[in-house]
Protein backbone atom coordinates (compact mmCIF):
# COMPACT_ATOMS: atom_id res chain seq x y z
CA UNK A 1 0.00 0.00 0.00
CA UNK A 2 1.04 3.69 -0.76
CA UNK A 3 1.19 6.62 1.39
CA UNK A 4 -2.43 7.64 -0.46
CA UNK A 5 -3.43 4.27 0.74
CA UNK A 6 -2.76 4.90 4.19
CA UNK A 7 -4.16 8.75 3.95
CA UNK A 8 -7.31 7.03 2.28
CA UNK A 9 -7.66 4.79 5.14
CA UNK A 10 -7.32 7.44 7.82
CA UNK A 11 -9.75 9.39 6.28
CA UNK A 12 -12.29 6.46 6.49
CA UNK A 13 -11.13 5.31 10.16
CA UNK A 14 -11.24 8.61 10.71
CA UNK A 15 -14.94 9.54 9.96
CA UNK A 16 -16.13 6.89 11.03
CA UNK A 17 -14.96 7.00 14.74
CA UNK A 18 -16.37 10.56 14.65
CA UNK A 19 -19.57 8.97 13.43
CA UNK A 20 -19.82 7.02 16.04
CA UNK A 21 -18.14 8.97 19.06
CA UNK A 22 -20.75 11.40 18.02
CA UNK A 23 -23.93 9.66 17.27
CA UNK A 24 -26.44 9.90 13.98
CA UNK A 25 -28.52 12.03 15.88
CA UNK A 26 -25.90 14.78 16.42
CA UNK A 27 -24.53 14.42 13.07
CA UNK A 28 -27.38 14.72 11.23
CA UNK A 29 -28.56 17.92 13.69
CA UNK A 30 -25.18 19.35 13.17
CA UNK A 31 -25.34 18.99 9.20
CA UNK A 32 -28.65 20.50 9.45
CA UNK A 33 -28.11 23.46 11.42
CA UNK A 34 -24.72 24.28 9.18
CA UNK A 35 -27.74 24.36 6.45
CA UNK A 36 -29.82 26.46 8.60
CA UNK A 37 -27.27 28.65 10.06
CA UNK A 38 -26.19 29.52 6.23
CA UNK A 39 -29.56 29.98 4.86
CA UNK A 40 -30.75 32.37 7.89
CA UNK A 41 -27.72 34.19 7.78
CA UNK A 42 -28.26 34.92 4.30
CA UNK A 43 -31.92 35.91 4.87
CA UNK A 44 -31.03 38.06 8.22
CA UNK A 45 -27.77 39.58 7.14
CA UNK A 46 -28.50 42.65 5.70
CA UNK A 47 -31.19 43.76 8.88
CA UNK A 48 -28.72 42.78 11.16
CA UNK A 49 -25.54 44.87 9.44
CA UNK A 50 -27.91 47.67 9.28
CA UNK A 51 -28.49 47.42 13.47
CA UNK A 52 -24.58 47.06 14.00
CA UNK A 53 -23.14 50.41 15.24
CA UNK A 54 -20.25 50.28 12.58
CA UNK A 55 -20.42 54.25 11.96
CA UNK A 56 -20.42 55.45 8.54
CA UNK A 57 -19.62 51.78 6.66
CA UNK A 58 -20.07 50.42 3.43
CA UNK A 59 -23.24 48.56 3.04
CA UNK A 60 -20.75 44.89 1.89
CA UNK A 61 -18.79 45.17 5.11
CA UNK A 62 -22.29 45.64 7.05
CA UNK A 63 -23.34 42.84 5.26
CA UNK A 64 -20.63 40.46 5.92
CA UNK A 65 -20.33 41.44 9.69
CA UNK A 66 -23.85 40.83 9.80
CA UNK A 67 -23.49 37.56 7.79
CA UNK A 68 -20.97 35.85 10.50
CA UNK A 69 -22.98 37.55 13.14
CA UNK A 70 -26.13 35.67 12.53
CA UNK A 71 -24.17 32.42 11.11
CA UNK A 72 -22.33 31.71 14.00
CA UNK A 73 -25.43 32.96 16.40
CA UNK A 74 -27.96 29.97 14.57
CA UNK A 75 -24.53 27.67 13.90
CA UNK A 76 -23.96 27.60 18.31
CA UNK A 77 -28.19 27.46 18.68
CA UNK A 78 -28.13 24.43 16.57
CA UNK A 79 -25.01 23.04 18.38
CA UNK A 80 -27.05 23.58 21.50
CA UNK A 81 -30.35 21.96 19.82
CA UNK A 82 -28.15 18.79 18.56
CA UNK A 83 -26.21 18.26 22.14
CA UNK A 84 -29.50 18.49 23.87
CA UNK A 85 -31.58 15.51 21.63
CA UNK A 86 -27.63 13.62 22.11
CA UNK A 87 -28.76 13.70 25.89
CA UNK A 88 -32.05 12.30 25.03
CA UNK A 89 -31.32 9.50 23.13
CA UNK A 90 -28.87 8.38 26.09
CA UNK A 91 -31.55 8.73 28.35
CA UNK A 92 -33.82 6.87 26.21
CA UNK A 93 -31.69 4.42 25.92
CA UNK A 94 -30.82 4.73 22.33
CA UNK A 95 -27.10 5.98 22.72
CA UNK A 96 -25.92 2.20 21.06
CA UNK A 97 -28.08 1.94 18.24
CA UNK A 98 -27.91 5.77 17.81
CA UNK A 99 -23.38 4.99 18.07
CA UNK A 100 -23.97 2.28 15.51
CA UNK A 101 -25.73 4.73 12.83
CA UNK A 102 -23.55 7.33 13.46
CA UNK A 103 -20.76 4.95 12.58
CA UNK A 104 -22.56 3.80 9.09
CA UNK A 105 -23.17 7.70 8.52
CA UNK A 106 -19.55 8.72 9.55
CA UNK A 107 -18.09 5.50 7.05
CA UNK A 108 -20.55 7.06 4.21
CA UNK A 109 -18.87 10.72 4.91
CA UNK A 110 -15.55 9.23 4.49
CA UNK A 111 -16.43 7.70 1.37
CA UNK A 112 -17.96 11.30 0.08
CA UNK A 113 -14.79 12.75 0.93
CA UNK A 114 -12.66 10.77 -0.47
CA UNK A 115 -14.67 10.78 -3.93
CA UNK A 116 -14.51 14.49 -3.36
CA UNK A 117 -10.91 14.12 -3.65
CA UNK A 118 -11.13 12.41 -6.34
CA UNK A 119 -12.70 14.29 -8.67
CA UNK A 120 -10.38 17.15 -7.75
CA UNK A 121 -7.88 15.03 -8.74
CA UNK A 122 -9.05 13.93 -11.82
CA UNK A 123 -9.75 17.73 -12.82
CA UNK A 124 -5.75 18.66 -12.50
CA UNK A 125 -3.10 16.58 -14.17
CA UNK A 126 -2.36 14.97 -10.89
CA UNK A 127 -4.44 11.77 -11.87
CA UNK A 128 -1.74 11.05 -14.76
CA UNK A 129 1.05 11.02 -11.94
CA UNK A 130 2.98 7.44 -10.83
CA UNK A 131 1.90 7.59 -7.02
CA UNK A 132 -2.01 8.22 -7.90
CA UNK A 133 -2.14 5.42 -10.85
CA UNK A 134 -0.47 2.91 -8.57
CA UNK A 135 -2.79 3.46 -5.81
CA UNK A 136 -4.88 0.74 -4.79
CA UNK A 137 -7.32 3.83 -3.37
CA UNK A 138 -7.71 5.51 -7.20
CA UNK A 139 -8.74 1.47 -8.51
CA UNK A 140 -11.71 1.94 -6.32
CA UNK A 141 -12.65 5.46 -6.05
CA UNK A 142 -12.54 6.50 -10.01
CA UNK A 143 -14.89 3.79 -11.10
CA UNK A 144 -16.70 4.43 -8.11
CA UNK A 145 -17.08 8.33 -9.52
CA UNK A 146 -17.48 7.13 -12.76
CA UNK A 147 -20.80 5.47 -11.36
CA UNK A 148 -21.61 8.82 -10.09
CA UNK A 149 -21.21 11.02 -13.20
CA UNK A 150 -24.83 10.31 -14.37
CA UNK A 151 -26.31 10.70 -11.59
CA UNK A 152 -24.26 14.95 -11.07
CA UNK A 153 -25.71 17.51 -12.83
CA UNK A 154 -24.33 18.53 -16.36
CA UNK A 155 -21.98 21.38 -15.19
CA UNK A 156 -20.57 18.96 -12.34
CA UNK A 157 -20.44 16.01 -14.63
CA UNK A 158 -18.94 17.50 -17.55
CA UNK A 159 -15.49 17.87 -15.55
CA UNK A 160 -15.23 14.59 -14.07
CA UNK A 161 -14.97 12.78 -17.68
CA UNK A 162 -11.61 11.60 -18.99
């Protein structure tokens, strides 16, 4: 095995640890309130800049302050949300099946990851090198993204072909 090998497996040992150290149920609340804490800081941004005493500002710095403002305000309410239903499933009784999921969820993560990585290096001339054409990672992951392609939208797609 090769050094991308052994990064490949990390990545997935990795993950998948946090998965389960962490639980589906926090994982899942945690994804969701990155969605959340992006979406209402996009739709609260520019009220908020506008309340921040910043003087005589341009409106784009307003807007950005206001942006991390509110992102990191709903990003730590969702943490909150996410460690409090954690509790609950322990106290239901659920913290083992809920470890086990979280494991599955944190193995599938990996896996995204790594095909992430992939296709970034498929779109640079890095896939044509020695160390990633010898990997026994790449023999997996590029048909594995291959598989994928149809299923990506055109503009996605269209960079992951040979």
């Amino acid at each position: 095995m090769s050094a991308i090998d052994w990064i490949c497996l990390g990545v997935l040992l990795a993950s998948l640890l946090l998965g389960a150290w962490r639980g589906l149920i926090y994982e899942v609340l945690a994804i969701a309130g990155w969605v959340a804490a992006f979406l209402v800081a996009r739709w609260a941004a520019q009220p908020v800049g506008l309340w921040l005493p910043m003087g005589d500002s341009p409106e784009s710095l307003r807007f950005a302050a206001g942006f991390v403002l509110v992102f990191i305000a709903t990003a730590f309410l969702c943490g909150m949300l996410a460690s409090l239903a954690r509790r609950a499933s322990r106290r239901l009784g659920l913290r083992a099946v809920d470890r086990v999921f979280g494991a599955a969820f944190g193995t599938l993560r990996g896996v995204l990851l790594l095909l992430l990585a992939t296709a970034l290096v498929r779109a640079t001339p890095m896939h044509q090198e020695a160390w990633w054409r010898d990997s026994l990672s790449a023999r997996w992951l590029e048909p594995a993204l291959a598989q994928l392609q149809p299923l990506l939208p055109d503009a996605v797609g269209k960079y992951l072909s040979a």
